[in-house]
Protein backbone atom coordinates (compact mmCIF):
# COMPACT_ATOMS: atom_id res chain seq x y z
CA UNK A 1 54.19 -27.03 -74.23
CA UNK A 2 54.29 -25.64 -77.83
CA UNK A 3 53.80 -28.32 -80.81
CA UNK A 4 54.78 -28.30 -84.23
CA UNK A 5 53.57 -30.61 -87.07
CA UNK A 6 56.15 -33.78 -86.41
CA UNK A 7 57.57 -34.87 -89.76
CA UNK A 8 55.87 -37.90 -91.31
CA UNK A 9 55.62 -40.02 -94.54
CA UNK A 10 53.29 -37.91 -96.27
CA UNK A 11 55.56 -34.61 -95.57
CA UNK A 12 58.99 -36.36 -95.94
CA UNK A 13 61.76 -37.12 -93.72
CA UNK A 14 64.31 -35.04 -92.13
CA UNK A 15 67.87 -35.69 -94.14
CA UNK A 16 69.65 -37.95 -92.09
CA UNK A 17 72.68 -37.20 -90.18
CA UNK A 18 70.66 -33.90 -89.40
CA UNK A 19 69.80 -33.17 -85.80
CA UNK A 20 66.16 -32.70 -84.90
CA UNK A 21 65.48 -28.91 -83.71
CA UNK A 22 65.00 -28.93 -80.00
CA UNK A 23 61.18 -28.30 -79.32
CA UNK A 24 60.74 -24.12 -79.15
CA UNK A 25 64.21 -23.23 -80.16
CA UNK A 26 64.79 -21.43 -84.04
CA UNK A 27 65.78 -24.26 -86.71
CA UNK A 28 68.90 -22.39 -88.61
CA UNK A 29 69.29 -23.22 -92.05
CA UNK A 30 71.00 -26.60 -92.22
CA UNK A 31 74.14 -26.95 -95.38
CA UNK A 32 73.12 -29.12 -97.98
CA UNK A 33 75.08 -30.47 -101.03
CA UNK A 34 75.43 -28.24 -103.84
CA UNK A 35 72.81 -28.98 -106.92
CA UNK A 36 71.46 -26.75 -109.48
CA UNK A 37 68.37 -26.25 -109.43
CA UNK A 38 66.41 -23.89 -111.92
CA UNK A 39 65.56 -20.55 -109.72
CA UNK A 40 61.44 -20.97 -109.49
CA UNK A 41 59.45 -18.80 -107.11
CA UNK A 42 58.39 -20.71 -104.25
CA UNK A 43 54.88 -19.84 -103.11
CA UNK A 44 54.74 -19.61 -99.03
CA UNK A 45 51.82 -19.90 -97.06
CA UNK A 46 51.82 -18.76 -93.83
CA UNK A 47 50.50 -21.05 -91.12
CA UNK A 48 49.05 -20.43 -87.70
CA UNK A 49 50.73 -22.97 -85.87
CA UNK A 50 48.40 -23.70 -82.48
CA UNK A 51 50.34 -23.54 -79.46
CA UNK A 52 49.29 -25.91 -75.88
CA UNK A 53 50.43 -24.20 -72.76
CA UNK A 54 53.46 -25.69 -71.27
CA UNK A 55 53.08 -25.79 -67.72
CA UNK A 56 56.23 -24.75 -66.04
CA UNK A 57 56.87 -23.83 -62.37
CA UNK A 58 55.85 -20.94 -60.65
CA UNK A 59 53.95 -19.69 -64.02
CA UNK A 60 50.89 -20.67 -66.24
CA UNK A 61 51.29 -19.72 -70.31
CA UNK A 62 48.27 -18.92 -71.26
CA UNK A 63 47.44 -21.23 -75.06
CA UNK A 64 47.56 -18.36 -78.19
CA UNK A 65 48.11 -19.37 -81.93
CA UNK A 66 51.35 -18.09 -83.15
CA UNK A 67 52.28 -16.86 -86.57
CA UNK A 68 55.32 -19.27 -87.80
CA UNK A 69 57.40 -17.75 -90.47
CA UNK A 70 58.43 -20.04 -93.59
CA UNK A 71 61.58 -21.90 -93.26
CA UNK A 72 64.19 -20.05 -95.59
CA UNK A 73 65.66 -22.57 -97.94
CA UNK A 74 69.44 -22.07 -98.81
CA UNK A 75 69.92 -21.55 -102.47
CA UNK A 76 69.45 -18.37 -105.01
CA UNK A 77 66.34 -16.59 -104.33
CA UNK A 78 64.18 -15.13 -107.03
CA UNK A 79 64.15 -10.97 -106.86
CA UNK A 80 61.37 -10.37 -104.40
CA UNK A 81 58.87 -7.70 -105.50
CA UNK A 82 57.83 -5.21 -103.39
CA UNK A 83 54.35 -4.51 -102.10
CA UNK A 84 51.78 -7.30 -100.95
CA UNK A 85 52.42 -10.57 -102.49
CA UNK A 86 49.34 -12.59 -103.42
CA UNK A 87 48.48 -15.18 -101.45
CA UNK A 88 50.00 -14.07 -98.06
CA UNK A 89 47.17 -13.78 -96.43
CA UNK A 90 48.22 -15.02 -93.10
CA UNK A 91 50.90 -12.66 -92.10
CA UNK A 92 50.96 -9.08 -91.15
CA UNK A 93 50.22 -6.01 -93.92
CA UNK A 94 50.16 -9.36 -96.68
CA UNK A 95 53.70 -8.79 -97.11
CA UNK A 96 56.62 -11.39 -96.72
CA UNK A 97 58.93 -11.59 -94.17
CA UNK A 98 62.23 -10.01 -94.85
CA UNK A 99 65.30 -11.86 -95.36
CA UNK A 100 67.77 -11.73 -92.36
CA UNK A 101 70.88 -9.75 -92.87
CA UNK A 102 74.03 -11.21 -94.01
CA UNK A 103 72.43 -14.22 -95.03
CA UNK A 104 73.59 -16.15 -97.89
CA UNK A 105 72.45 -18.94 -100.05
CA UNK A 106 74.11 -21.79 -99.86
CA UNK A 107 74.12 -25.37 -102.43
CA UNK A 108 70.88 -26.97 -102.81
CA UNK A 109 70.55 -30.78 -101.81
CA UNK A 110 70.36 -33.45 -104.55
CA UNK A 111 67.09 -33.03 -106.27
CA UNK A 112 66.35 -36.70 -105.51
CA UNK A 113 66.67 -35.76 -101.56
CA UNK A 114 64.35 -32.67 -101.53
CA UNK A 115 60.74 -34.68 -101.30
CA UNK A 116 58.61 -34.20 -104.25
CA UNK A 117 56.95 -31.05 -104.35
CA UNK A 118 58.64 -29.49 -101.78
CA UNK A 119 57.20 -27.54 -99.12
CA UNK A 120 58.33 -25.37 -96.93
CA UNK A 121 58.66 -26.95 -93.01
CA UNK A 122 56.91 -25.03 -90.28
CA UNK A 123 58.82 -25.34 -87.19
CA UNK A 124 58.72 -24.13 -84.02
CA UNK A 125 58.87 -19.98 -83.36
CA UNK A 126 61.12 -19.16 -80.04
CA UNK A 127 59.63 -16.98 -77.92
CA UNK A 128 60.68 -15.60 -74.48
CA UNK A 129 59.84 -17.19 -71.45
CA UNK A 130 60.02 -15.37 -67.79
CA UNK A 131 63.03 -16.49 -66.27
CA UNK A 132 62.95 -19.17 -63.90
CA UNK A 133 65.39 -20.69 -61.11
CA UNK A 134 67.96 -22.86 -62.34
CA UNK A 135 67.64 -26.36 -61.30
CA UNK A 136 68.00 -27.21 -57.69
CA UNK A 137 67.73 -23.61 -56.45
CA UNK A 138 64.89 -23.55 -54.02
CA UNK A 139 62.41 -21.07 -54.84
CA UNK A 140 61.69 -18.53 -52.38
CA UNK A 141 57.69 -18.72 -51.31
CA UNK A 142 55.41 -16.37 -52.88
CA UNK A 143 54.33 -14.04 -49.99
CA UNK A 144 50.36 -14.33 -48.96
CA UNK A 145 48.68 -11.78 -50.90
CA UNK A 146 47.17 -10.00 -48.14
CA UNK A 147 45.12 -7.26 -49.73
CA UNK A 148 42.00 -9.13 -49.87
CA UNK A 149 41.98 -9.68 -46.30
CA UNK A 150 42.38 -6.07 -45.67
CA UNK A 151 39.90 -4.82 -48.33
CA UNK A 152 37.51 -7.29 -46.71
CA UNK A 153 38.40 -6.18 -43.16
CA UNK A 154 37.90 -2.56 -44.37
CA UNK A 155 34.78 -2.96 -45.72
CA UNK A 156 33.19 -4.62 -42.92
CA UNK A 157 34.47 -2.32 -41.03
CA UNK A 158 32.90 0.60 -43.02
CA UNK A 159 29.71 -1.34 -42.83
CA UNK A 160 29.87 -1.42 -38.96
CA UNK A 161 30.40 2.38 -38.72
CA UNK A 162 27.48 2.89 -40.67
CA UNK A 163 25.66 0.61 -39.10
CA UNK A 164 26.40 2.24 -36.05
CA UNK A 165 25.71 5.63 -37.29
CA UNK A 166 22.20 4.32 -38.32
CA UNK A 167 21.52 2.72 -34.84
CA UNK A 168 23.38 6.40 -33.47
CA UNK A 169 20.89 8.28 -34.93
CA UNK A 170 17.60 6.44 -34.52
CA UNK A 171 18.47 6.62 -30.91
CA UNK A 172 19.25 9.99 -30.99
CA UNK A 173 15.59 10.64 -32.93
CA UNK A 174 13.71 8.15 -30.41
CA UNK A 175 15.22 10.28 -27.58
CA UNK A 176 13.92 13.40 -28.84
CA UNK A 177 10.80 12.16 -29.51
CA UNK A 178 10.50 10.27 -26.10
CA UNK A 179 11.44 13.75 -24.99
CA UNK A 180 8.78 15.56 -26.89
CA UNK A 181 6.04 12.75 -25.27
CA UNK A 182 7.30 13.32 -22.09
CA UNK A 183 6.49 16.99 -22.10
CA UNK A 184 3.48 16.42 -23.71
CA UNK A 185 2.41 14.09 -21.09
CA UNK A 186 3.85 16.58 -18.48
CA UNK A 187 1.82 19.20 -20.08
CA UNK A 188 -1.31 16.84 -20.48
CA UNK A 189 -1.31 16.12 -16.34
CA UNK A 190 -0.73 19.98 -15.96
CA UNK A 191 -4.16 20.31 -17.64
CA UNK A 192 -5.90 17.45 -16.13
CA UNK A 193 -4.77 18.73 -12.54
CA UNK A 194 -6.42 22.19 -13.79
CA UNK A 195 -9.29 20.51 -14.38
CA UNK A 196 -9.72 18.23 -11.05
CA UNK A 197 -9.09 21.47 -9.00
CA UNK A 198 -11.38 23.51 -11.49
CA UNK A 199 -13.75 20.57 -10.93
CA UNK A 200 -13.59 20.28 -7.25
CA UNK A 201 -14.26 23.75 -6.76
CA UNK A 202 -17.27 23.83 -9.29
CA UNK A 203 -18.55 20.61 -6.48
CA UNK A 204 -17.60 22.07 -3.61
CA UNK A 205 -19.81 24.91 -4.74
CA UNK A 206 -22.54 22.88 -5.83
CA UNK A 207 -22.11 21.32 -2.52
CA UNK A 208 -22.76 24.62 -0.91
CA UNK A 209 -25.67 25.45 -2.93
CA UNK A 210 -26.88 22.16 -2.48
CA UNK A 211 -26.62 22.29 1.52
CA UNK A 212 -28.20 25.85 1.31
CA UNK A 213 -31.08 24.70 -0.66
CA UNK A 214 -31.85 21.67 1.80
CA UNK A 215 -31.94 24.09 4.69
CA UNK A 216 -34.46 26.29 3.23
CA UNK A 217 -36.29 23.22 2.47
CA UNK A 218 -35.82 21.99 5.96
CA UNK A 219 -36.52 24.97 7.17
CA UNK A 220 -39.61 25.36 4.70
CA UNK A 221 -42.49 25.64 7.46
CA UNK A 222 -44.04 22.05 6.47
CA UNK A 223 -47.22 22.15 9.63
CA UNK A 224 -47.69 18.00 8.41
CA UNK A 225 -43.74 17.00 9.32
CA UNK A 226 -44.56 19.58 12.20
CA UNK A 227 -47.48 17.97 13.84
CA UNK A 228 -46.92 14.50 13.21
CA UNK A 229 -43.04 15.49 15.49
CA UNK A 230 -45.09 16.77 17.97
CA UNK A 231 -47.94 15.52 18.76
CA UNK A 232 -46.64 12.66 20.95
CA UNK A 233 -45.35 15.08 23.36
CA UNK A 234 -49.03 16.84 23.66
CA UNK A 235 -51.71 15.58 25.58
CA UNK A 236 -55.20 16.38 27.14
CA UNK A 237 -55.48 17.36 30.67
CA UNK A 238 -58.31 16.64 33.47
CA UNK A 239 -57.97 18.55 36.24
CA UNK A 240 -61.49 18.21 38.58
CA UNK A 241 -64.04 19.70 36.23
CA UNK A 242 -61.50 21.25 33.99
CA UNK A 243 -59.81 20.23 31.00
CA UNK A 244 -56.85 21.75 29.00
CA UNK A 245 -53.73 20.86 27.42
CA UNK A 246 -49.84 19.97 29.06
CA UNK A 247 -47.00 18.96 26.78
CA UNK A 248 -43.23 17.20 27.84
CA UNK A 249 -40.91 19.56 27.90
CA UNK A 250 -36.92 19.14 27.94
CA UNK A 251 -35.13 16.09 28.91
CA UNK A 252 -36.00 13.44 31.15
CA UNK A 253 -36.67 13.65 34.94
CA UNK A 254 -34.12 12.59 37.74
CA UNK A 255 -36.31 9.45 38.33
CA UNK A 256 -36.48 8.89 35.07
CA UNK A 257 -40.33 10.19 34.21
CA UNK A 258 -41.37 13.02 32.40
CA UNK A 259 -41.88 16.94 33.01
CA UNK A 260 -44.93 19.15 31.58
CA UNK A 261 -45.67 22.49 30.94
CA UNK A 262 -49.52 23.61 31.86
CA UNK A 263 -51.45 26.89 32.85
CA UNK A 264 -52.41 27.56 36.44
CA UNK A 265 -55.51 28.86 35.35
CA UNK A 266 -56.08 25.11 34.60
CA UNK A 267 -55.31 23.45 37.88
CA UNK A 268 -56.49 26.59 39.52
CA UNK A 269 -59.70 24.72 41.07
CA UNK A 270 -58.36 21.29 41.62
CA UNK A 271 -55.49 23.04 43.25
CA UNK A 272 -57.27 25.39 45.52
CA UNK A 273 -59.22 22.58 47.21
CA UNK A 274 -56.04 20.82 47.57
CA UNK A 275 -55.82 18.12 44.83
CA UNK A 276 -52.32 17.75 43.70
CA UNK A 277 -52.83 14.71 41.12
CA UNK A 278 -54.34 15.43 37.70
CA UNK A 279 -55.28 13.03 34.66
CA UNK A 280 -53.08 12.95 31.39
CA UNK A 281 -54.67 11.24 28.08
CA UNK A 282 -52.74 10.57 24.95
CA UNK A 283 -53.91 8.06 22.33
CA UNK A 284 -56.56 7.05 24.62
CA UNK A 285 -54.52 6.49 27.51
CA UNK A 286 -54.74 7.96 30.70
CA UNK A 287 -51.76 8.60 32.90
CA UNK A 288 -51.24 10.37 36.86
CA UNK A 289 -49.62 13.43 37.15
CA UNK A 290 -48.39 15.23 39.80
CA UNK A 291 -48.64 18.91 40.35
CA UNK A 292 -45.48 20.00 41.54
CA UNK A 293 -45.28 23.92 41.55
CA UNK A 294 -47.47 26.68 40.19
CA UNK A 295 -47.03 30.44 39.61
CA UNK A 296 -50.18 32.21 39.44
CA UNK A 297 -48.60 35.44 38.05
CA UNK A 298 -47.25 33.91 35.25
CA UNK A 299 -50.03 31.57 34.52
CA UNK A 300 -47.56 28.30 34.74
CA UNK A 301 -48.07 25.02 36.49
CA UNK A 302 -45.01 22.13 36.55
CA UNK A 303 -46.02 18.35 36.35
CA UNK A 304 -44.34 15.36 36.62
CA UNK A 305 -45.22 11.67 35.71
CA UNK A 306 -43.77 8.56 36.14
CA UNK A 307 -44.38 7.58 32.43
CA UNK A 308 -41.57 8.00 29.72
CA UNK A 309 -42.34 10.74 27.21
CA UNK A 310 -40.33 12.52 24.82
CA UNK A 311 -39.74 15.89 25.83
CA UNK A 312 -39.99 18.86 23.11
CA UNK A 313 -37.01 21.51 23.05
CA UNK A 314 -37.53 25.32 23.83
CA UNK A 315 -36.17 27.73 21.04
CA UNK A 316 -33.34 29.78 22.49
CA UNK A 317 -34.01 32.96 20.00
CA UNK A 318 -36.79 34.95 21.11
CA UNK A 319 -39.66 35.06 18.51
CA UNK A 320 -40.19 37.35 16.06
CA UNK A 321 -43.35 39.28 14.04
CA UNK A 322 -44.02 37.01 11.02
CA UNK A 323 -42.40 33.59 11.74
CA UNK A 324 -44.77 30.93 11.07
CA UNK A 325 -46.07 28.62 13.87
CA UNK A 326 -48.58 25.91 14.77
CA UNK A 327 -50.59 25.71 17.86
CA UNK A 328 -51.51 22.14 19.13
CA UNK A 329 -54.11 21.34 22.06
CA UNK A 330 -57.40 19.60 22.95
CA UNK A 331 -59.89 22.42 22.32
CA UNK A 332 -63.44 21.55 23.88
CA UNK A 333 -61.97 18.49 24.64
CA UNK A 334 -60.89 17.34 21.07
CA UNK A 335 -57.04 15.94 21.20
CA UNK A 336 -54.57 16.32 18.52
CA UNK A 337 -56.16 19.40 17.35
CA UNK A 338 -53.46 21.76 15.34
CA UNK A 339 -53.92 25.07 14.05
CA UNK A 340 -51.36 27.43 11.90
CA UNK A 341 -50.25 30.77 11.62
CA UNK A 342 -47.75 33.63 12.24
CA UNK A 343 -46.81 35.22 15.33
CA UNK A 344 -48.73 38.54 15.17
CA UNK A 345 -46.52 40.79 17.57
CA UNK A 346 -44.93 40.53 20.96
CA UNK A 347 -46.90 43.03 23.47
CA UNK A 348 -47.56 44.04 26.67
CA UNK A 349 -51.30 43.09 27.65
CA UNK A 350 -52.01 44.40 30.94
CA UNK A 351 -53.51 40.55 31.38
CA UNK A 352 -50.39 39.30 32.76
CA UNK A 353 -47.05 40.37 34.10
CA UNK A 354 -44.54 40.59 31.28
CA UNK A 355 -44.64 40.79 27.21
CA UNK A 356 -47.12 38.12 25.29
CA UNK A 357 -47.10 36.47 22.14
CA UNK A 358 -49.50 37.34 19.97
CA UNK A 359 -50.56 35.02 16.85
CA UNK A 360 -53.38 34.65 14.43
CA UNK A 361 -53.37 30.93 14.75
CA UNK A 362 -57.30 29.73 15.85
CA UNK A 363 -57.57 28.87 19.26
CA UNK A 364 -60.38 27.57 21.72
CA UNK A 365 -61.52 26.58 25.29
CA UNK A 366 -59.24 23.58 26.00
CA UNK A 367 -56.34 25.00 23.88
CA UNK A 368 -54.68 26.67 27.54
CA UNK A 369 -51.67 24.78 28.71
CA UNK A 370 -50.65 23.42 24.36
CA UNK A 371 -47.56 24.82 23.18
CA UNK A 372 -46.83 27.09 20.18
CA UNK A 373 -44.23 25.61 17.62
CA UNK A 374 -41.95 27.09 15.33
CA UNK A 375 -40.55 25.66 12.25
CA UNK A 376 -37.55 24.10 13.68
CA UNK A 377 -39.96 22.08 15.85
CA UNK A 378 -39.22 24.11 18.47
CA UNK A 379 -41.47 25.40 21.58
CA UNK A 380 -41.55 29.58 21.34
CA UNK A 381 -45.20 29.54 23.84
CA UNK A 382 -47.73 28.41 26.08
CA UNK A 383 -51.27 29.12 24.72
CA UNK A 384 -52.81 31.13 27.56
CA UNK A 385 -55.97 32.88 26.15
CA UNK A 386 -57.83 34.17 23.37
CA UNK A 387 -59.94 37.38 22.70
CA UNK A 388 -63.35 36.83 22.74
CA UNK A 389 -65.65 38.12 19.94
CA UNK A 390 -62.54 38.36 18.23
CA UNK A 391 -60.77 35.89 15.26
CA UNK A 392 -57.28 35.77 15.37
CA UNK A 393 -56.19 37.02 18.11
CA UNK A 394 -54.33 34.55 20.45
CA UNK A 395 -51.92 35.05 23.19
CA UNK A 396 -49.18 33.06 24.79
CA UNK A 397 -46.44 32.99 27.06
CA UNK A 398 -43.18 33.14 25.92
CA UNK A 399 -40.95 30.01 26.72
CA UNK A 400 -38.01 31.92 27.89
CA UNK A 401 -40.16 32.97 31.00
CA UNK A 402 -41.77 29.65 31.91
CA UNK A 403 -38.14 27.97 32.04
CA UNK A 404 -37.14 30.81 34.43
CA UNK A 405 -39.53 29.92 36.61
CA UNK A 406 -39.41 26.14 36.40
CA UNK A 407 -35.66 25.01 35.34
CA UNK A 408 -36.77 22.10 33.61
CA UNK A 409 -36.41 22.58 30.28
């Protein structure tokens, strides 16, 4: 509510019988008893009177100092110059206010009323107010301001779209790059399969090579792995006054003994006076053996003993010039004897019926009846003679003929 300075003792009292202004409305110039008074210029000072806010309902007046004009005093007025008058500081351009129209000046009080000096009273300015309802007219409700709400519903809005364009697109890039790993992995197992197969070929030749290279080496003519396979087949034979060498041949017997290859020539005596049971000896033991058939022609005898032996296998290739052999017996008696060589040639002799074997390997009296081995431990012979005066020259009967006559091996 706007305030004025209130009229006290040290600015004078309000002429009685006057009516005090109603707070905020213009105070009109009030008729006072006639008295002359000498025309004097009366300095004005313009005053800023402070004005409170005055709450009222439904609005808020915001507090601003407002200029007050001077209170016009009825009575002659001195001629007012023109231009700024000193000492008007306070109001607008420094000039003072002009005087309304059609106003004119009235009596002056008693001197003895006016208070002594006289000043000019500031009063309250008017000044428009909004509207407002009358009294006792309800007052429609302000409506709820609802642009805040949708500014902030809007925005967080706008922040969810972009939020979800952001989350849009970093899906987007993780599929293409989950994409790109995916064939690069693809790719990567294309190679790696190359290289198993590539790999597995490479060992599956290696393989070959490597199985290649073990059967030249097994079938490297080694006479040590030879002899020590064989000898426990071979064995010295006594036969009356003769001795010579047998050897097991082929599986076992029907009753479960063993079979042996000899020469006739060896029996021959023994045989001819009817003896039909010869002497076997191998690692100083001696063993019976039967004679079971002979065949002079051939220069092959077939025994048979009771005692387990391992038989040797027969080669089923006929031999060759060059191959590489070992002939085992019991020269002059001596067991376990072994000798090495090649197979010379394959010839006719005129000694016996059919084609011999001829080898360099070095043979001697008690060698007749021992077999001739190949590489591949297998039997290709029966040693049968050997040239006299002569080195290197031996002769045997080829296997293939022997088991012909005699199907044991």
């Amino acid at each position: 509510m706007s305030t004025g300075p209130q009229p006290g003792a040290s600015q004078g009292a309000a002429p009685q019988g006057v009516p005090a202004p109603h707070p905020g409305a213009p105070i009109p110039a009030q008729p006072v008893p006639a008295q002359h008074v000498p025309a004097q210029p009366v300095p004005v000072q313009p005053q800023t009177v402070p004005v409170q806010p005055q709450p009222v309902q439904g609005y808020a007046v915001p507090g601003q100092p407002v200029p007050v004009q001077a209170r016009p005093v009825a009575g002659p007025y001195p001629p007012v110059p023109a231009g700024p008058v000193p000492g008007a500081q306070g109001l607008p351009g420094g000039h003072l206010p002009p005087v309304p129209p059609g106003h004119q000046p009235g009596p002056y009080p008693p001197a003895g009323q006016l208070p002594q000096p006289w000043q000019p009273q500031p009063a309250p300015v008017a000044y428009a107010l909004p509207p407002h309802p009358a009294s006792g007219v309800p007052v429609p409700p302000t409506p709820p301001r609802s642009g805040g709400l949708l500014r902030r519903v809007l925005r967080f809005n706008t922040v969810l779209v972009v939020l979800l364009a952001v989350l849009i697109g970093m899906v987007a890039w993780q599929s293409v790059r989950i994409g790109e790993l995916s064939t690069a992995l693809r790719g990567a197992d294309q190679r790696l399969s190359d290289l198993q197969k590539e790999d597995a070929s490479r060992l599956d030749e290696a393989d070959a090579r490597l199985g290649a290279l073990e059967k030249e080496v097994g079938g490297a003519f080694n006479v040590e792995k030879l002899a020590a396979a064989v000898l426990p087949s071979v064995f010295r034979v006594e036969a009356g006054p003769y001795t010579g060498t047998a050897f097991a041949v082929g599986p076992k017997a029907s009753d479960g003994g063993t079979n042996l290859f000899t020469n006739f020539h060896v029996v021959e005596a023994l045989y001819k006076d009817g003896g039909r049971t010869v002497k076997i000896t191998r690692d100083g033991q001696r063993f019976d053996a039967k004679i079971v058939a002979v065949n002079k022609l051939r220069d092959v005898a077939h025994l048979h003993t009771t005692a387990k032996f391992t038989g040797l296998t027969v080669t089923k290739t006929p031999a060759k010039p060059g191959q590489q052999i070992i002939a085992v017996g019991a020269p002059l008696g001596l067991t376990d004897t072994v000798t090495s060589g090649v197979i010379s040639a394959i010839r006719e002799t005129g000694y016996e019926e059919g084609p011999m074997v001829q080898f360099d390997a070095a043979i001697n009296p008690g060698n007749s009846g021992g077999p001739v081995i190949n590489g591949q431990q297998q039997v290709v012979g029966i040693t049968v003679a050997g040239y006299l005066n002569a080195e290197g020259l031996g002769l045997a009967i080829p296997i293939a003929d022997a088991c012909k006559l005699f199907t044991i091996c």
